[in-house]
C-alpha atoms as a PDB file:
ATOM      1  CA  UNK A   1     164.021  57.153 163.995  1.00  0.00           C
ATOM      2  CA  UNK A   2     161.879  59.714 165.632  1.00  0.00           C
ATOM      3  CA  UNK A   3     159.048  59.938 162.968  1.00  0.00           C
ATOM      4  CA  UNK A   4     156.141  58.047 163.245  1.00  0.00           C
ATOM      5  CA  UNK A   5     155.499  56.030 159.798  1.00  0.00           C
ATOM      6  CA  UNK A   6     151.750  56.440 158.686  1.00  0.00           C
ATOM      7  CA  UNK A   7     150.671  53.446 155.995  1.00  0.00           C
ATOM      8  CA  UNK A   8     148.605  55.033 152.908  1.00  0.00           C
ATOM      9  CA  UNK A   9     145.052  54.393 154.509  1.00  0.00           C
ATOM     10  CA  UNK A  10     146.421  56.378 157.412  1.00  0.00           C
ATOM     11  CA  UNK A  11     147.529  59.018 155.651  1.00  0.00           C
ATOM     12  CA  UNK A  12     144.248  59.289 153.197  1.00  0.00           C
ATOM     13  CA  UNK A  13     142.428  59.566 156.597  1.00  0.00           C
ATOM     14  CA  UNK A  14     144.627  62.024 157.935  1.00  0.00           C
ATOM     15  CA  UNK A  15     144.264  64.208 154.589  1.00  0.00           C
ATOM     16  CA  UNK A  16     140.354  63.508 154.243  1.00  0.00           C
ATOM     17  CA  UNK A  17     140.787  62.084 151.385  1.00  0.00           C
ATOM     18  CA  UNK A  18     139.987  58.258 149.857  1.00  0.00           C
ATOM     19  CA  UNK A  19     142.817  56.196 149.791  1.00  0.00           C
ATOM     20  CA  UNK A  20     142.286  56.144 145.891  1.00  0.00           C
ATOM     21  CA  UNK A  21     142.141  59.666 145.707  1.00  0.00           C
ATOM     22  CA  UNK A  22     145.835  59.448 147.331  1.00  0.00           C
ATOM     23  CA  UNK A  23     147.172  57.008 145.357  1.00  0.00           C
ATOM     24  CA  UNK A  24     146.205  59.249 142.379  1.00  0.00           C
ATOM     25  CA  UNK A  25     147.833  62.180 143.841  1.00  0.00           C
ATOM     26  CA  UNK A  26     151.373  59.619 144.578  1.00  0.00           C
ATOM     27  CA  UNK A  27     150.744  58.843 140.224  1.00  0.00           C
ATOM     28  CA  UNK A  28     150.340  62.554 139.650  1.00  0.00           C
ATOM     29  CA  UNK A  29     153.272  63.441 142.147  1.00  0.00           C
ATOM     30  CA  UNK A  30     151.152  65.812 143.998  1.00  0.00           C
ATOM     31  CA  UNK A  31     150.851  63.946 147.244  1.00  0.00           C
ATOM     32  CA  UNK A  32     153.599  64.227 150.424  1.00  0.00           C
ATOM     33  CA  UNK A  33     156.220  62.299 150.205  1.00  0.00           C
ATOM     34  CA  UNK A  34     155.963  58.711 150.486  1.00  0.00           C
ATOM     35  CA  UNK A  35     158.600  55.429 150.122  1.00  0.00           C
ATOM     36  CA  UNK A  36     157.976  51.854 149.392  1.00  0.00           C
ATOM     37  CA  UNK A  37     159.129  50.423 152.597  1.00  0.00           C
ATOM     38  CA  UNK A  38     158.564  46.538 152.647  1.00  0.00           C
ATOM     39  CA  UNK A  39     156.375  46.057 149.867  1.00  0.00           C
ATOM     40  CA  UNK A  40     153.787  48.665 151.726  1.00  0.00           C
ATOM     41  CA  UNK A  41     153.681  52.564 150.488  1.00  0.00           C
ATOM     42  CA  UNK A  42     154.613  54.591 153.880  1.00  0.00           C
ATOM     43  CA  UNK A  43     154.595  58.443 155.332  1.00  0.00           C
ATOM     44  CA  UNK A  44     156.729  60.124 157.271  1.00  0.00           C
ATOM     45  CA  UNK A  45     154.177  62.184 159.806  1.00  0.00           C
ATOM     46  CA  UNK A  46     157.201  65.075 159.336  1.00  0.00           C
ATOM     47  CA  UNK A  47     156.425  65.119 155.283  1.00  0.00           C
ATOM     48  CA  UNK A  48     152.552  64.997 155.676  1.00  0.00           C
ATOM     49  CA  UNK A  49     152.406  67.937 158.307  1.00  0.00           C
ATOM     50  CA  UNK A  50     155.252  69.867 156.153  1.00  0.00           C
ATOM     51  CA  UNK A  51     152.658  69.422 152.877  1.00  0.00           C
ATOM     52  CA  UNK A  52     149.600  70.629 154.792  1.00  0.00           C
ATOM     53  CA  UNK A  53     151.651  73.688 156.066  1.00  0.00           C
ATOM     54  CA  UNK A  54     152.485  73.895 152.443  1.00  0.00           C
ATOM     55  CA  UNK A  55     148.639  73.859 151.380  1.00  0.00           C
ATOM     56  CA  UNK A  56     147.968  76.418 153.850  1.00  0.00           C
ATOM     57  CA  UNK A  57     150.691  78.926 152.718  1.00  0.00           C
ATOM     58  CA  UNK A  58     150.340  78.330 149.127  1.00  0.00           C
ATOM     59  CA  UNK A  59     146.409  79.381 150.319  1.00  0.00           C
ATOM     60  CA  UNK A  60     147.673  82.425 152.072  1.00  0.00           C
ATOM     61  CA  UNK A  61     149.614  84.099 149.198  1.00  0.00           C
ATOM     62  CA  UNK A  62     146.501  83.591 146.872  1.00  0.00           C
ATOM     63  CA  UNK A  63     144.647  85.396 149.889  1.00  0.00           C
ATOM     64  CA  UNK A  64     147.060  88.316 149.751  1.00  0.00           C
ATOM     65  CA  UNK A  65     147.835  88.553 146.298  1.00  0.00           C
END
């Protein structure tokens, strides 16, 4: 395993976000991918990075468009 695992506080920090904020996104399925590992909600750091690149492109083309 070469991915760190980030728990949901982590990740909420990480995003700038509340960790209730994030947990709304996970209901809404709008939030990086996540898995129930133990009981506790994790993050791959390789799926939060790859949705903020994904935030920043999907910003771009509204730029250009």
């Amino acid at each position: 395993m070469t991915d760190k695992l980030f728990t949901l506080e982590e990740t909420a920090e990480m995003l700038r976000k509340t960790p209730a904020a994030l947990r709304y996104q996970i209901h809404k399925g709008t939030a990086p991918r996540s898995a129930k590992i133990l009981g506790r909600r994790m993050f791959r750091e390789s799926d939060v990075v790859a949705f903020i690149d994904a935030q920043f492109s999907a910003e771009e083309e509204k730029v250009s468009a």
